[in-house]
N, C-alpha and C. Protein backbone atom coordinates (compact mmCIF):
# COMPACT_ATOMS: atom_id res chain seq x y z
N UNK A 1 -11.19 16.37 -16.26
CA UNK A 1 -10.27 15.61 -15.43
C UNK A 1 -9.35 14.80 -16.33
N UNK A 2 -8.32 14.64 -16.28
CA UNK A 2 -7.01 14.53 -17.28
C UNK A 2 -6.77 13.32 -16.25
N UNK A 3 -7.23 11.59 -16.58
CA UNK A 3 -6.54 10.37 -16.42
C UNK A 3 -4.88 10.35 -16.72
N UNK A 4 -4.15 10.06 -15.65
CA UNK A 4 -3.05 9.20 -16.34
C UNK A 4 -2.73 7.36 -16.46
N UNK A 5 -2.08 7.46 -17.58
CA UNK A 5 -2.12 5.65 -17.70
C UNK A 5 -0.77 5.70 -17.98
N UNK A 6 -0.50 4.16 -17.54
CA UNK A 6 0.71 3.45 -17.75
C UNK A 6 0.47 2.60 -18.58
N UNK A 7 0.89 2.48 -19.85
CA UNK A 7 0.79 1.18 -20.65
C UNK A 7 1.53 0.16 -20.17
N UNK A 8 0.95 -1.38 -20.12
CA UNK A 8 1.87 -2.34 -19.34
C UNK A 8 1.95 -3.58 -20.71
N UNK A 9 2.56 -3.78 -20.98
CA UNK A 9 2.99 -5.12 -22.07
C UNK A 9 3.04 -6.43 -21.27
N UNK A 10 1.89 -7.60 -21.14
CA UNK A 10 1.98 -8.24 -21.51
C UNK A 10 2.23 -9.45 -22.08
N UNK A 11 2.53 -10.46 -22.02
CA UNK A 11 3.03 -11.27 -23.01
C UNK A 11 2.95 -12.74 -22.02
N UNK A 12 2.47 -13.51 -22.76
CA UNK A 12 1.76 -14.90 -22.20
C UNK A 12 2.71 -15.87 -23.01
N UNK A 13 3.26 -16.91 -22.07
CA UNK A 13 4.34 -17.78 -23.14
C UNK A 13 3.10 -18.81 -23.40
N UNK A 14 2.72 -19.41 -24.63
CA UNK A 14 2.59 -20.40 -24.59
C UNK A 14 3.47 -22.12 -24.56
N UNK A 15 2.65 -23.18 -23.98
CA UNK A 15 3.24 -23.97 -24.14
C UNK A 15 3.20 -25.20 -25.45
N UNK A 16 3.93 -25.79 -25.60
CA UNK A 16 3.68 -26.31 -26.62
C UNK A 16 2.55 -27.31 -27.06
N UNK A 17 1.47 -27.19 -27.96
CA UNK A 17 0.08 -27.78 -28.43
C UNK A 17 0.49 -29.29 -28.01
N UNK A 18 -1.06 -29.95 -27.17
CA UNK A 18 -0.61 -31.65 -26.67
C UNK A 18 -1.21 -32.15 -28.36
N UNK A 19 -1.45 -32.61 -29.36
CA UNK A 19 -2.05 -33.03 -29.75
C UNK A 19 -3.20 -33.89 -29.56
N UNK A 20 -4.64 -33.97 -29.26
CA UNK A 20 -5.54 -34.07 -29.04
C UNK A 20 -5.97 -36.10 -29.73
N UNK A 21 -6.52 -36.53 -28.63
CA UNK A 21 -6.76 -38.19 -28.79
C UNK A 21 -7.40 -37.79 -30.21
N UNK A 22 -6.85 -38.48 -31.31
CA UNK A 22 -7.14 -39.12 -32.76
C UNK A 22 -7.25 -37.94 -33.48
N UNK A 23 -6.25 -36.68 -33.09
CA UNK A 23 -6.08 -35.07 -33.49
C UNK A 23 -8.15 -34.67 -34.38
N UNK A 24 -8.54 -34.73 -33.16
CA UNK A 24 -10.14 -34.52 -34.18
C UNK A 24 -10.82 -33.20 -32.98
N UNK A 25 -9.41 -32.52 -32.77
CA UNK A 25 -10.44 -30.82 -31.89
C UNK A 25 -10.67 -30.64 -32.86
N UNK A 26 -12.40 -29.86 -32.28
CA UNK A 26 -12.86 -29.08 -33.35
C UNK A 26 -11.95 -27.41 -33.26
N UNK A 27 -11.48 -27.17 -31.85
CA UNK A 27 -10.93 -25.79 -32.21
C UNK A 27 -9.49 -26.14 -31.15
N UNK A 28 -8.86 -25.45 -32.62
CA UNK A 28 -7.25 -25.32 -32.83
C UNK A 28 -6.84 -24.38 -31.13
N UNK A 29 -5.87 -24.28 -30.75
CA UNK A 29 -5.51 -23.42 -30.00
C UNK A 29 -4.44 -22.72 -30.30
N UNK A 30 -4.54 -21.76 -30.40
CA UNK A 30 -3.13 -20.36 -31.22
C UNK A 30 -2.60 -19.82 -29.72
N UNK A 31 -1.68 -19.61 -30.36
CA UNK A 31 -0.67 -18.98 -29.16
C UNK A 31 -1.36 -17.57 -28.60
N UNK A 32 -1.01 -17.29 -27.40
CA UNK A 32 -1.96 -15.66 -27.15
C UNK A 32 -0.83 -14.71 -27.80
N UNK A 33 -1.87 -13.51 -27.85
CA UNK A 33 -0.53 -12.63 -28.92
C UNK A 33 -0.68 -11.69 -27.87
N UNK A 34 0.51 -10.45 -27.43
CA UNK A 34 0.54 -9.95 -26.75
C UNK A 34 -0.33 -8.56 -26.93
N UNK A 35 -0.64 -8.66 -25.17
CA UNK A 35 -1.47 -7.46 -25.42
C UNK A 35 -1.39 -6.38 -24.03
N UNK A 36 -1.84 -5.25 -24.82
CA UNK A 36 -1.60 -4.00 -23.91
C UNK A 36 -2.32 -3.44 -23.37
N UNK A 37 -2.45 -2.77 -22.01
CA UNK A 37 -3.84 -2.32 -21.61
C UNK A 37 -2.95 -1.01 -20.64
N UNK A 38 -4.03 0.03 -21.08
CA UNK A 38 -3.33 0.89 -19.98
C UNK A 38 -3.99 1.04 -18.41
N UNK A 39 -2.69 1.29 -17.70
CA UNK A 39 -3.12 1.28 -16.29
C UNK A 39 -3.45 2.41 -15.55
N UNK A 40 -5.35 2.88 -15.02
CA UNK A 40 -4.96 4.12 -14.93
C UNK A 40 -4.15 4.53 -13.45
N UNK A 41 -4.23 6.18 -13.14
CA UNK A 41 -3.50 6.20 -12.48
C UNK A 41 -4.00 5.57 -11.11
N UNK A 42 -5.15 5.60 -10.61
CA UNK A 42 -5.66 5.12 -9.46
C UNK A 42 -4.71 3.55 -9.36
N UNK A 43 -4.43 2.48 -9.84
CA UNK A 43 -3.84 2.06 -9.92
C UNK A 43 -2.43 1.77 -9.26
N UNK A 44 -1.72 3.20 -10.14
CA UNK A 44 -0.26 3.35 -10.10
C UNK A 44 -0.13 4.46 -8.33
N UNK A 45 -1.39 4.61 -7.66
CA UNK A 45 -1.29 4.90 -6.63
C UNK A 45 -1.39 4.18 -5.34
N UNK A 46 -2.16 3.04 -6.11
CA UNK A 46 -2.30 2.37 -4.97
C UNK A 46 -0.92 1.32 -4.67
N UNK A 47 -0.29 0.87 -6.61
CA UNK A 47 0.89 0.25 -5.96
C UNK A 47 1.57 1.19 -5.07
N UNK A 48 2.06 2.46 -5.54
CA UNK A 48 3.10 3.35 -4.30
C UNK A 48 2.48 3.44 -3.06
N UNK A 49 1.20 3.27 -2.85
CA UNK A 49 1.02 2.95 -1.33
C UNK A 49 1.46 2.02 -0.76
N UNK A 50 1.10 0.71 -1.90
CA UNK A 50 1.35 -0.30 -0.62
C UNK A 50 2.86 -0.49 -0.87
N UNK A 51 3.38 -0.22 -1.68
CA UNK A 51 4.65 -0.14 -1.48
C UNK A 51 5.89 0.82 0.06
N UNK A 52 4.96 1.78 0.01
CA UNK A 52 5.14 2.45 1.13
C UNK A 52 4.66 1.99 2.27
N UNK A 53 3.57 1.33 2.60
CA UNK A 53 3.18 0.60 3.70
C UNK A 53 4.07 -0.45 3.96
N UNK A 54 4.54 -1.49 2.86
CA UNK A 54 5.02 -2.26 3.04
C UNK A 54 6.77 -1.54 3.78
N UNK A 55 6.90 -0.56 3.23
CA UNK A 55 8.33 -0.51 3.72
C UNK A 55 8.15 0.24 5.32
N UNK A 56 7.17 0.99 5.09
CA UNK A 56 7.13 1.29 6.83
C UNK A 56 7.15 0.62 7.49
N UNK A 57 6.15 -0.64 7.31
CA UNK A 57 6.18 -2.17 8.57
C UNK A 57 7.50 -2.71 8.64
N UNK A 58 7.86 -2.90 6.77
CA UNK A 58 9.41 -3.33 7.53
C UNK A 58 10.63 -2.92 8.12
N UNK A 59 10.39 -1.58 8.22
CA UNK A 59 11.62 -0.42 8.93
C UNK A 59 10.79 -0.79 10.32
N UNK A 60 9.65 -0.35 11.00
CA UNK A 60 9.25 -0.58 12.11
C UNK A 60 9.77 -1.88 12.81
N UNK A 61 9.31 -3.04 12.15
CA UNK A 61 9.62 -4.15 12.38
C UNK A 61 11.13 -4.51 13.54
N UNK A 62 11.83 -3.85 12.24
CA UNK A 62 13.65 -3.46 12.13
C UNK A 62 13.89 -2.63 13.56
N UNK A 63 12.92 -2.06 14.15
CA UNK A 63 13.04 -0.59 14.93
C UNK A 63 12.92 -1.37 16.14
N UNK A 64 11.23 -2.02 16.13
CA UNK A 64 11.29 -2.83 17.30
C UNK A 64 11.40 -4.17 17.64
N UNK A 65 12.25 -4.42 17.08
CA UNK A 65 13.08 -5.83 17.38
C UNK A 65 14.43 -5.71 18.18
N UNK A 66 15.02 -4.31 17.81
CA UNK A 66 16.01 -3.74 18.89
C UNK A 66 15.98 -3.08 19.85
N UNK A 67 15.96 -3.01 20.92
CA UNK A 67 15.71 -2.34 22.20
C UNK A 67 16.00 -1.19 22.28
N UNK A 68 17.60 -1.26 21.96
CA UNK A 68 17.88 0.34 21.85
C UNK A 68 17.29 1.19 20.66
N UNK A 69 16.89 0.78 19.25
CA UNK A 69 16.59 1.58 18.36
C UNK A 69 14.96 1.53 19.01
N UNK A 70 14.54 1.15 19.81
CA UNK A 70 12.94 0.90 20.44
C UNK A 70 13.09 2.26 21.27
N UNK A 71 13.81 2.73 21.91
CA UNK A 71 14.23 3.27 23.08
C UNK A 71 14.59 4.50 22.19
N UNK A 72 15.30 5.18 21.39
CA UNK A 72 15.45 6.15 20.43
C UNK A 72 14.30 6.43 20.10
N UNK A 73 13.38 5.61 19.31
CA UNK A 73 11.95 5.93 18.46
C UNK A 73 11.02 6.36 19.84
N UNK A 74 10.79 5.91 21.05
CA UNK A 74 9.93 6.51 22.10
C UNK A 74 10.79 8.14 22.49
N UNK A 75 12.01 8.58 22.66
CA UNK A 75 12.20 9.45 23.07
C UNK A 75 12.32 10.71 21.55
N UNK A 76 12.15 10.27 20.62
CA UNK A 76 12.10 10.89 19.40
C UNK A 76 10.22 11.53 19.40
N UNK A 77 9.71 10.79 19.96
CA UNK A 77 7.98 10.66 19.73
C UNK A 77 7.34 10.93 20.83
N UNK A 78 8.41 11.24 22.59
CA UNK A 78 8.08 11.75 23.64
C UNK A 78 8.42 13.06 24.11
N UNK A 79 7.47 14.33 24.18
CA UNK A 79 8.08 15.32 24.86
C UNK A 79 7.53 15.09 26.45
N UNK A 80 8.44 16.15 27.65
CA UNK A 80 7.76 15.88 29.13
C UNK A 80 7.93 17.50 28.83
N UNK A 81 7.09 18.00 29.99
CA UNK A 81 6.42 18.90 30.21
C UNK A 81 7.04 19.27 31.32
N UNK A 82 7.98 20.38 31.28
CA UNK A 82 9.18 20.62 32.71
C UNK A 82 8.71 21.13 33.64
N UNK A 83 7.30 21.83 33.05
CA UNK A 83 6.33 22.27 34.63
C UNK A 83 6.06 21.61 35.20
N UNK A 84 5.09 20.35 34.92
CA UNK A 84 4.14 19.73 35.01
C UNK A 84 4.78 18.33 35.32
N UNK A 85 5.68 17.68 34.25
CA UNK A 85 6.58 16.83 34.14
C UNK A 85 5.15 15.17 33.68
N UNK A 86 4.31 15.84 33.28
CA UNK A 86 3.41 15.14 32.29
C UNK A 86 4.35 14.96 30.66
N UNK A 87 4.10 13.88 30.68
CA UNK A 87 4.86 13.24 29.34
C UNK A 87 3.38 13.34 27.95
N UNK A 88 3.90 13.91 26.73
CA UNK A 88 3.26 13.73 25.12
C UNK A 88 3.80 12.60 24.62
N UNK A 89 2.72 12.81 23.48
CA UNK A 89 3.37 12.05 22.49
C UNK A 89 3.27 13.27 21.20
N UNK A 90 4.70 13.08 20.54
CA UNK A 90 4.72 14.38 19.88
C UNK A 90 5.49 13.60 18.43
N UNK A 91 3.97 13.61 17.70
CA UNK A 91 4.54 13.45 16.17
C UNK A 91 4.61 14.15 14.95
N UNK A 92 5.55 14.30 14.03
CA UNK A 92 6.19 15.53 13.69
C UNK A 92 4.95 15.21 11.92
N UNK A 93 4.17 16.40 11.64
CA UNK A 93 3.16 16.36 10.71
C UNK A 93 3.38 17.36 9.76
N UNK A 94 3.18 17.08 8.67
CA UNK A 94 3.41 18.35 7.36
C UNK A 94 3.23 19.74 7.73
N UNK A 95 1.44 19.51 8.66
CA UNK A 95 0.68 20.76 8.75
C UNK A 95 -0.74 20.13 9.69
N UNK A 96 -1.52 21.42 9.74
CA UNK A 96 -2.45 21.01 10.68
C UNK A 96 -3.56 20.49 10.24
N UNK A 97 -4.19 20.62 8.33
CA UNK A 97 -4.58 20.05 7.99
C UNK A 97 -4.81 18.49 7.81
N UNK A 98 -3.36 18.08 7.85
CA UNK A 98 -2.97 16.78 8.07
C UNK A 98 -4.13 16.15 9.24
N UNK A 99 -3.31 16.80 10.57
CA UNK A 99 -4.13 16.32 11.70
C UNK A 99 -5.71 16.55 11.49
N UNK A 100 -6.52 17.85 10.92
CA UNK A 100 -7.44 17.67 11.33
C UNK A 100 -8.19 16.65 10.45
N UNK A 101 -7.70 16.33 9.10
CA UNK A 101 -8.17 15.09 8.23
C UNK A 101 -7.93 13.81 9.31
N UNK A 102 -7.05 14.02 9.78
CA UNK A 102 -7.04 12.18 10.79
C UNK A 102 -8.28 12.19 11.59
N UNK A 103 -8.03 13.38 12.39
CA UNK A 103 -9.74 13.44 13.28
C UNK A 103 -10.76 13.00 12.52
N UNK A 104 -10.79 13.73 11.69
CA UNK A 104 -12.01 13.50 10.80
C UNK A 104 -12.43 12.23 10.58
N UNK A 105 -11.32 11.47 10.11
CA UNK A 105 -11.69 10.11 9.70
C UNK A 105 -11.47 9.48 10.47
N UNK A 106 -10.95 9.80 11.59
CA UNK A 106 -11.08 8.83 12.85
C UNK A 106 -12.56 8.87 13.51
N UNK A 107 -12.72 10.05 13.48
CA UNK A 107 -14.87 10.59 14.23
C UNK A 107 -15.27 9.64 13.76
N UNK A 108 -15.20 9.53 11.81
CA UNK A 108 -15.91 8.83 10.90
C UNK A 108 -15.95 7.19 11.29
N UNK A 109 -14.48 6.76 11.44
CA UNK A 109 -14.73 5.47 12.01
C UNK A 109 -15.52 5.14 13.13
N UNK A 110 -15.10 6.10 14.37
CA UNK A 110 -15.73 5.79 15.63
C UNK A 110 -17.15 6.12 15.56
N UNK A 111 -17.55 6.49 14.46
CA UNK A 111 -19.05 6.63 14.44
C UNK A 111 -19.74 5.62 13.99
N UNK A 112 -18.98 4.80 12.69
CA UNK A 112 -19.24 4.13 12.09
C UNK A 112 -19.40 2.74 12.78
N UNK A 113 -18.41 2.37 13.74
CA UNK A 113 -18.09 1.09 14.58
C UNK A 113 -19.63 1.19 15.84
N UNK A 114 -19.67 2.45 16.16
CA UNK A 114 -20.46 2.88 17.35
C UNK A 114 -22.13 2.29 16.65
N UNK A 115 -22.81 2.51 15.52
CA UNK A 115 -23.42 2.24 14.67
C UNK A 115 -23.53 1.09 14.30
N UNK A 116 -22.53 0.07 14.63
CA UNK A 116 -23.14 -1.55 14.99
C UNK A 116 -23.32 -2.59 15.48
């Protein structure tokens, strides 16, 4: 399994040394020197999530705060049924794998919640 990392730099300002009542520390304090650590990728996925979460809430937000863009997003996400004239909700998914992973982890929750 092949990690990826981001090296991230670092760098701590120090402030300037108080001199110490009757200068008698026993230990000096040195400036921090900069340092590097790499980030792996688990990491660099979770920022692009929540980065993506964060921007979905705030487009949503944006969506339903206006009536009419409220009113677009329900008829974008509603089909009716011209036989029947029963109304869906119809959201547009990569593939069917998609959906059946949501089930899945939806069972998983509702099993999990049911369980305490």
């Amino acid at each position: 399994m092949v990690e990826e990392t981001l090296e991230t730099t670092v760098v701590q300002e120090s402030e300037p040394a108080v001199p110490a009542l009757f200068d008698d520390d026993d230990i000096k304090e040195m400036p921090a020197a900069a340092a590097t650590a790499p980030v792996p990728a688990t990491a660099l996925q979770t920022s692009a999530l929540l980065n993506t979460t964060s921007s979905f809430i705030t487009q949503l937000t944006n969506i339903l705060s206006d009536a009419a863009a409220t009113e677009s997003l329900v008829q974008s996400l509603t089909r009716k049924d011209k036989s029947t004239g029963q109304t869906y909700l119809q959201i547009p998914v990569e593939n069917e794998a998609i959906v059946k992973n949501a089930i899945t982890l939806l069972a998983g929750l509702f099993k999990s919640v049911a369980n305490v």
